[in-house]
Protein backbone atom coordinates (compact mmCIF):
# COMPACT_ATOMS: atom_id res chain seq x y z
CA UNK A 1 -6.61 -46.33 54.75
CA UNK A 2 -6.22 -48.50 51.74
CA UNK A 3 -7.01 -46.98 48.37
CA UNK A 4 -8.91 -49.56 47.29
CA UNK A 5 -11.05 -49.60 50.68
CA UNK A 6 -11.91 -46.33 50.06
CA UNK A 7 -13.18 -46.67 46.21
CA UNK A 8 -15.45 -49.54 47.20
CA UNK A 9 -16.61 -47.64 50.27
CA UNK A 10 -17.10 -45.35 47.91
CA UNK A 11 -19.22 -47.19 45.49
CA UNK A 12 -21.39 -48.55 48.02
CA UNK A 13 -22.26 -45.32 48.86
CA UNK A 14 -22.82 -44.03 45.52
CA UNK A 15 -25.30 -47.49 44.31
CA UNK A 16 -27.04 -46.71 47.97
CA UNK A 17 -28.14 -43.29 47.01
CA UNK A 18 -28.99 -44.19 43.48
CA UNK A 19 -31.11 -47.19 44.74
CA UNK A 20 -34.88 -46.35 43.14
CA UNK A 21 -36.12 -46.13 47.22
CA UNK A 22 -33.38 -45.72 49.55
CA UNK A 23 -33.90 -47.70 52.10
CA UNK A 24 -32.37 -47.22 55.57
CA UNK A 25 -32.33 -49.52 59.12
CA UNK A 26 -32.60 -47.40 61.86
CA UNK A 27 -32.12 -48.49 65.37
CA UNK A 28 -35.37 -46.80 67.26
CA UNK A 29 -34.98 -48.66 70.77
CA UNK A 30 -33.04 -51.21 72.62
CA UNK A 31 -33.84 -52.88 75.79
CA UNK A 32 -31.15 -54.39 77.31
CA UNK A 33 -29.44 -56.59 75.20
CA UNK A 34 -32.30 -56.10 72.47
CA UNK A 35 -32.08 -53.98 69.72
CA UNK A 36 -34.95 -52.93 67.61
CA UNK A 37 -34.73 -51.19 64.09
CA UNK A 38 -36.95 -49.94 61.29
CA UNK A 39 -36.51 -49.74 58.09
CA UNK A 40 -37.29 -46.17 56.18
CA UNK A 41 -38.44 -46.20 52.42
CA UNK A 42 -38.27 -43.11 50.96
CA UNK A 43 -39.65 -41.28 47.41
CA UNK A 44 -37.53 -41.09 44.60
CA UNK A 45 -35.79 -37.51 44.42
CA UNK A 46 -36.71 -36.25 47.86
CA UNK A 47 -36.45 -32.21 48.38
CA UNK A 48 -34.85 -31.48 51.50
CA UNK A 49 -36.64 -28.13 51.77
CA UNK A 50 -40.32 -29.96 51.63
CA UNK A 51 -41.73 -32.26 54.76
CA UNK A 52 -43.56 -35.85 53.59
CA UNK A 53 -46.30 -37.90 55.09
CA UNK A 54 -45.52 -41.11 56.47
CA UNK A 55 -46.96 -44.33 56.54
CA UNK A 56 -45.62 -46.54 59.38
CA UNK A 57 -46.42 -50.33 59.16
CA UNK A 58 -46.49 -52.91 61.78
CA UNK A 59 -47.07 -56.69 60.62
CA UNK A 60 -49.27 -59.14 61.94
CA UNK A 61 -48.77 -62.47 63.92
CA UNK A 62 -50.80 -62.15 67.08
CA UNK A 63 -48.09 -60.45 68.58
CA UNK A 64 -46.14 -63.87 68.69
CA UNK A 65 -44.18 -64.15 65.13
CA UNK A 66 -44.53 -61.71 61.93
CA UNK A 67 -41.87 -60.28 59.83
CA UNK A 68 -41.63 -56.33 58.29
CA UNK A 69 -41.32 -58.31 55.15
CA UNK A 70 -45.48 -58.57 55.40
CA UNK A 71 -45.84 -54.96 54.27
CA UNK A 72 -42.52 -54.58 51.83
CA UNK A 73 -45.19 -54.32 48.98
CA UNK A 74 -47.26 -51.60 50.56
CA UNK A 75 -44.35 -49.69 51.27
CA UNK A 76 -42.57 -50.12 47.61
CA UNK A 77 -46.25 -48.63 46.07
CA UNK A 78 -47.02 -45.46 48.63
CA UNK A 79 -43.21 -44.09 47.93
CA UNK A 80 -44.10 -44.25 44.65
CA UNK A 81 -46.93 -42.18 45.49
CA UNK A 82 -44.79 -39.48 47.34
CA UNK A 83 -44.66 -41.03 51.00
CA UNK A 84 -42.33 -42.10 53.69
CA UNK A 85 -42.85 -45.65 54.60
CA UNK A 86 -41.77 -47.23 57.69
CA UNK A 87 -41.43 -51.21 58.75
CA UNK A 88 -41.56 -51.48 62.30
CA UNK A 89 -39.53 -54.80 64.06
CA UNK A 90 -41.11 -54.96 67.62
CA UNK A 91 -40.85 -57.64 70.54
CA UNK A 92 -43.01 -60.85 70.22
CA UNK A 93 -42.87 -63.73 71.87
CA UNK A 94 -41.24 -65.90 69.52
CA UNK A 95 -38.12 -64.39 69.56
CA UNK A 96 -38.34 -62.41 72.68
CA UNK A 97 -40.35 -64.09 74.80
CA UNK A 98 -42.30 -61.00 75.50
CA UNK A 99 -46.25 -59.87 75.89
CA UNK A 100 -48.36 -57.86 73.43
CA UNK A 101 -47.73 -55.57 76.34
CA UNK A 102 -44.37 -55.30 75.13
CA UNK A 103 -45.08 -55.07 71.74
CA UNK A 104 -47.51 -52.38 72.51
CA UNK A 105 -44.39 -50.27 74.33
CA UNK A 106 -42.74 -50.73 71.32
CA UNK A 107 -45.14 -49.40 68.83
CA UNK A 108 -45.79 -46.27 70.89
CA UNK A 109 -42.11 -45.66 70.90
CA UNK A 110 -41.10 -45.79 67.41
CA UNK A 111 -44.07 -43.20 66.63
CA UNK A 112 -42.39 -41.13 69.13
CA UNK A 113 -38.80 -41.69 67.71
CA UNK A 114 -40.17 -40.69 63.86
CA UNK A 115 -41.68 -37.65 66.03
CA UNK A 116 -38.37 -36.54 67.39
CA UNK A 117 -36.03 -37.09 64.42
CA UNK A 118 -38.71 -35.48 61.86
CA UNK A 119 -36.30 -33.22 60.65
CA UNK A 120 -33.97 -35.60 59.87
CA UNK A 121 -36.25 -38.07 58.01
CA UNK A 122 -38.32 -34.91 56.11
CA UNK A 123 -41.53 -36.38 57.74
CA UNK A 124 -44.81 -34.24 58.18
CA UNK A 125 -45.71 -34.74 61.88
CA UNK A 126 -49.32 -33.36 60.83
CA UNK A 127 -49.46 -36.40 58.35
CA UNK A 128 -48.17 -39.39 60.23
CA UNK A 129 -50.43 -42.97 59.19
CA UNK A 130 -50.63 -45.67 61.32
CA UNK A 131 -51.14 -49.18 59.38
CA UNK A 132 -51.43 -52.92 60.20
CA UNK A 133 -52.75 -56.43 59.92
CA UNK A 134 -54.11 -58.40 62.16
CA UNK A 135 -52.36 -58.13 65.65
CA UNK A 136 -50.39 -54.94 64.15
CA UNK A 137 -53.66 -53.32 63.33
CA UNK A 138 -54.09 -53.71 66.72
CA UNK A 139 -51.07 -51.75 67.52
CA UNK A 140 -51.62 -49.36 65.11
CA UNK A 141 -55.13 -48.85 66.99
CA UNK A 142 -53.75 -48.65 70.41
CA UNK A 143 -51.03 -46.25 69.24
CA UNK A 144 -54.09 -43.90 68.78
CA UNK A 145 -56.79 -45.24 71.71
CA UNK A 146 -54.84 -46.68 74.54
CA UNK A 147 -52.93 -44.21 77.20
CA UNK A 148 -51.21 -47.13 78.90
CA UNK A 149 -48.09 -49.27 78.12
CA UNK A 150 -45.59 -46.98 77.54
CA UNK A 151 -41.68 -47.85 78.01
CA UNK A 152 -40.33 -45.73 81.01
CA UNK A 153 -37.56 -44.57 79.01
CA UNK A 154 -39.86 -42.65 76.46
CA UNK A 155 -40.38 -39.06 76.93
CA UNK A 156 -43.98 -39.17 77.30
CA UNK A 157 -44.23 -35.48 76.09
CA UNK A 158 -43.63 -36.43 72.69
CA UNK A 159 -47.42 -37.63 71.34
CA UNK A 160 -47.59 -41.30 70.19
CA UNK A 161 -51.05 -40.63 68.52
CA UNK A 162 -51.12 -40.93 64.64
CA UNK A 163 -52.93 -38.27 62.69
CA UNK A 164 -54.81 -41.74 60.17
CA UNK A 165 -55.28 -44.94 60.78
CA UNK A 166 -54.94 -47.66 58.29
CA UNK A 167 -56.22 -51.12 59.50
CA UNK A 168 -56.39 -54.41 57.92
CA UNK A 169 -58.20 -57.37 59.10
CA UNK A 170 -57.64 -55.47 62.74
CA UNK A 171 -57.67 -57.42 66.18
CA UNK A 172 -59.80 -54.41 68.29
CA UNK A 173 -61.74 -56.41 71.02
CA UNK A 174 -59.45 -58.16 73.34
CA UNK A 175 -62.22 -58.35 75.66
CA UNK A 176 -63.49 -61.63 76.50
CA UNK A 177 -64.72 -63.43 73.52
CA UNK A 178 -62.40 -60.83 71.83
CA UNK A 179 -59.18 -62.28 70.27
CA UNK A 180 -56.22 -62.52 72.51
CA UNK A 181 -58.34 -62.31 75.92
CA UNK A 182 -56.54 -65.22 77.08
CA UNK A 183 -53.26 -63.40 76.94
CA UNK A 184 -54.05 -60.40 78.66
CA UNK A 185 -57.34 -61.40 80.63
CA UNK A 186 -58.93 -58.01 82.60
CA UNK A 187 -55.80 -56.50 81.63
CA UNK A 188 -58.14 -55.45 77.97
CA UNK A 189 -60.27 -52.88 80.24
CA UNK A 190 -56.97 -50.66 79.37
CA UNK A 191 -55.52 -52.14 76.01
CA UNK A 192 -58.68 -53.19 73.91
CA UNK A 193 -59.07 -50.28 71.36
CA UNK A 194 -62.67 -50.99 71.15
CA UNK A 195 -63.23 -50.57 74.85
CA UNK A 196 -61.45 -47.09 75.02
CA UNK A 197 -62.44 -45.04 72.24
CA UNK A 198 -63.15 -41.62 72.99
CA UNK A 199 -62.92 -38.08 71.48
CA UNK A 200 -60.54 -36.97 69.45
CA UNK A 201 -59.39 -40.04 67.64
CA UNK A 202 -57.97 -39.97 64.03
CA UNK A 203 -59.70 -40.86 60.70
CA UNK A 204 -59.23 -44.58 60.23
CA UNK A 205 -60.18 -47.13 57.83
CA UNK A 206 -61.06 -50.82 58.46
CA UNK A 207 -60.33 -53.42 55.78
CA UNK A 208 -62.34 -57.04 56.77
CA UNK A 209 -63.24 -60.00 54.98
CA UNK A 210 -66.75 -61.41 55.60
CA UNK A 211 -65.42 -64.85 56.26
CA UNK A 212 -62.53 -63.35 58.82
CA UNK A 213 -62.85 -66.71 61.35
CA UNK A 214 -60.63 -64.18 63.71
CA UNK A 215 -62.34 -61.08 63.73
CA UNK A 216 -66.14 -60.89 63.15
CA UNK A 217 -67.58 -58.16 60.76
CA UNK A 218 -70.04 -57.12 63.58
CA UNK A 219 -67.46 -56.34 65.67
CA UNK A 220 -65.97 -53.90 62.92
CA UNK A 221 -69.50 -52.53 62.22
CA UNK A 222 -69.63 -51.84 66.52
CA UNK A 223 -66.31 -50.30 66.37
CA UNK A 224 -67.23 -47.96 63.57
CA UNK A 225 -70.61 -47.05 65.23
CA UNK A 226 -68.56 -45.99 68.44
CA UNK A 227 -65.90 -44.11 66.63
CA UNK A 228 -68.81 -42.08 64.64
CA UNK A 229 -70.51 -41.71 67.44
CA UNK A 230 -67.33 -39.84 68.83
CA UNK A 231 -67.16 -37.98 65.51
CA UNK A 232 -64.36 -39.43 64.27
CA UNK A 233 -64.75 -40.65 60.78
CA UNK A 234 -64.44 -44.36 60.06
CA UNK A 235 -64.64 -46.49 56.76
CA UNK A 236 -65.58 -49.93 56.82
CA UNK A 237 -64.46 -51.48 53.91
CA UNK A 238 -65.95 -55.18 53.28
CA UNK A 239 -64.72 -57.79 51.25
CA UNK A 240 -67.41 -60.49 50.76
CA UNK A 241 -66.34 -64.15 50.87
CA UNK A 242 -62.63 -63.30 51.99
CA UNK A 243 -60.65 -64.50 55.29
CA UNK A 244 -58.16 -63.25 57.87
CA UNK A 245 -55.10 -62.13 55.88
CA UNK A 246 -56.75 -61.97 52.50
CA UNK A 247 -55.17 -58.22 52.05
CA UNK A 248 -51.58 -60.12 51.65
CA UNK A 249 -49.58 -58.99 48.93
CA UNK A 250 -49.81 -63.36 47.75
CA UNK A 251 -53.45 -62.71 47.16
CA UNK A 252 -52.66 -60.13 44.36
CA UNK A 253 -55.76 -59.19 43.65
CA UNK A 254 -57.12 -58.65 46.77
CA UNK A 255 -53.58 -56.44 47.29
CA UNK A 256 -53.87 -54.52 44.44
CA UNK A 257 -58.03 -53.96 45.65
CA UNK A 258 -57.51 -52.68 49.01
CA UNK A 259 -54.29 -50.67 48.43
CA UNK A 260 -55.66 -48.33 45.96
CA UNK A 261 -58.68 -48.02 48.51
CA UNK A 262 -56.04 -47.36 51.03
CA UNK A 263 -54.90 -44.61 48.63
CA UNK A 264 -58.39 -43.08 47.78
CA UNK A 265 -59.00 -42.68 51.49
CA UNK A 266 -55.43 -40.75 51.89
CA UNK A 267 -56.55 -38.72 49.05
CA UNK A 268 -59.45 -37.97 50.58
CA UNK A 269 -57.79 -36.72 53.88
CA UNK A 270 -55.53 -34.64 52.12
CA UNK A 271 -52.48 -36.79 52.77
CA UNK A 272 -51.65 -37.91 49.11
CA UNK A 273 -52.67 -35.85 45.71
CA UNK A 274 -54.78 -37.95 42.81
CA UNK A 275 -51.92 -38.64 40.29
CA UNK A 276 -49.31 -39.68 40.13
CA UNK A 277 -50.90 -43.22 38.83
CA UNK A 278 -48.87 -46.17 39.70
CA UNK A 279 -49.34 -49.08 38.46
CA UNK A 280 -49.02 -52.39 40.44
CA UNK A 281 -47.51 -55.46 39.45
């Protein structure tokens, strides 16, 4: 091999590893001709010997469009604060022409990949965070509350429940008058994560804007009733005056607002310690 090949091999090796959160993209799945990766953030000076939480993000865009660039912000601040974060690419139907059935399979199997390969990315299995907006709060949701839609080639015997649940501006009634009925009609009986809560299910915490025209605050109050009801805790978190994607890292603010309440909640699960304070820009 050429000399010079090798030095800038070399190099690109060296400025990858030195990078202040490594960042790798992982392929997780592929469906025939379609490959799907995630990308892996990790903490600055990771010990091999110690396991980390993990947050894993899936962006919004009613299951249609979105980009893991939505939730490059969150995942820059929690590896700061000691965690692994993970962008999740699924199938919509912009570029794949596929269902929020499909997008669903998808979400359940990269929580089942990070299961699996654990060891290899230092991840706490006890501590593993579900997050989203929107349409991928929905997924995040249904990772947790819905038993069907999973891709035939996953080994089912690997868990694709979460152990938190982070959810921002969530879609969780697809039922009708619910968003996205008119994609999956009687078809929500089974993948509305309002309609199948039950016993059992993770902590979670709901962020919502009073002005959401998508998803109506009373329908966040109902679905933290039902999941207390269960005994499963559940923070509502309102933001008065706001609309649907007011969480976005564009609306600074707003950002900065509901991602330290994101931490304090963590904290108070026993997934993240107080300090270290970072500070957001």
């Amino acid at each position: 091999m050429n000399p010079k090949y090798i030095f800038i091999l070399f190099l690109t090796f060296i400025i990858g590893c030195s990078s202040a959160n490594a960042q790798q993209k992982i392929l997780y799945k592929q469906i025939d001709d379609i490959k799907l990766y995630m990308e892996i953030y990790n903490p600055e000076s990771m010990d091999s010997a110690k396991k980390y939480p993990v947050i894993v993000f899936y962006f919004g865009g009613g299951w249609s469009s979105g980009s893991t660039s939505q939730f490059e912000p969150h995942a820059k601040y929690f590896t700061q604060r000691g965690m692994v974060c993970v962008l999740v690419d699924y199938r919509v139907k912009d570029r794949q022409q596929t269902t929020p059935f499909e997008s669903l399979k998808d979400a359940k199997s990269s929580i089942r990949f990070l299961r699996e390969n654990a060891n290899k990315f230092y991840i706490d299995t006890s501590k593993i965070v579900a997050a989203g907006g929107s349409a991928g709060g929905h997924l995040a949701a249904a990772t947790a509350l819905i038993n069907d839609y999973n891709e035939i080639s996953d080994n089912k015997s690997t868990s694709c429940i979460p152990n938190a649940l982070v959810l921002y501006n969530p879609v969780i009634d697809n039922g009708p008058g619910g968003y996205g009925y008119n994609k999956i009609g009687e078809a929500y009986k089974n993948f509305s994560p309002l309609h199948n809560i039950r016993e059992g299910m993770p902590p979670a915490i709901i962020f919502l804007g009073t002005n959401d025209q998508i998803i109506p605050v009373e329908t966040a109050k109902y679905f933290q009733k039902a999941m207390e009801k269960v005994k499963s805790q559940c923070v509502l978190k309102l933001y008065e005056g706001q609309g649907h994607g007011f969480f976005n890292y564009k609306n600074l603010e707003n950002y900065k607002k509901t991602v330290f309440e994101t931490d304090a909640f963590l904290q108070s699960i026993g997934y993240l310690k107080e300090s270290p304070v970072v500070e957001i820009k």
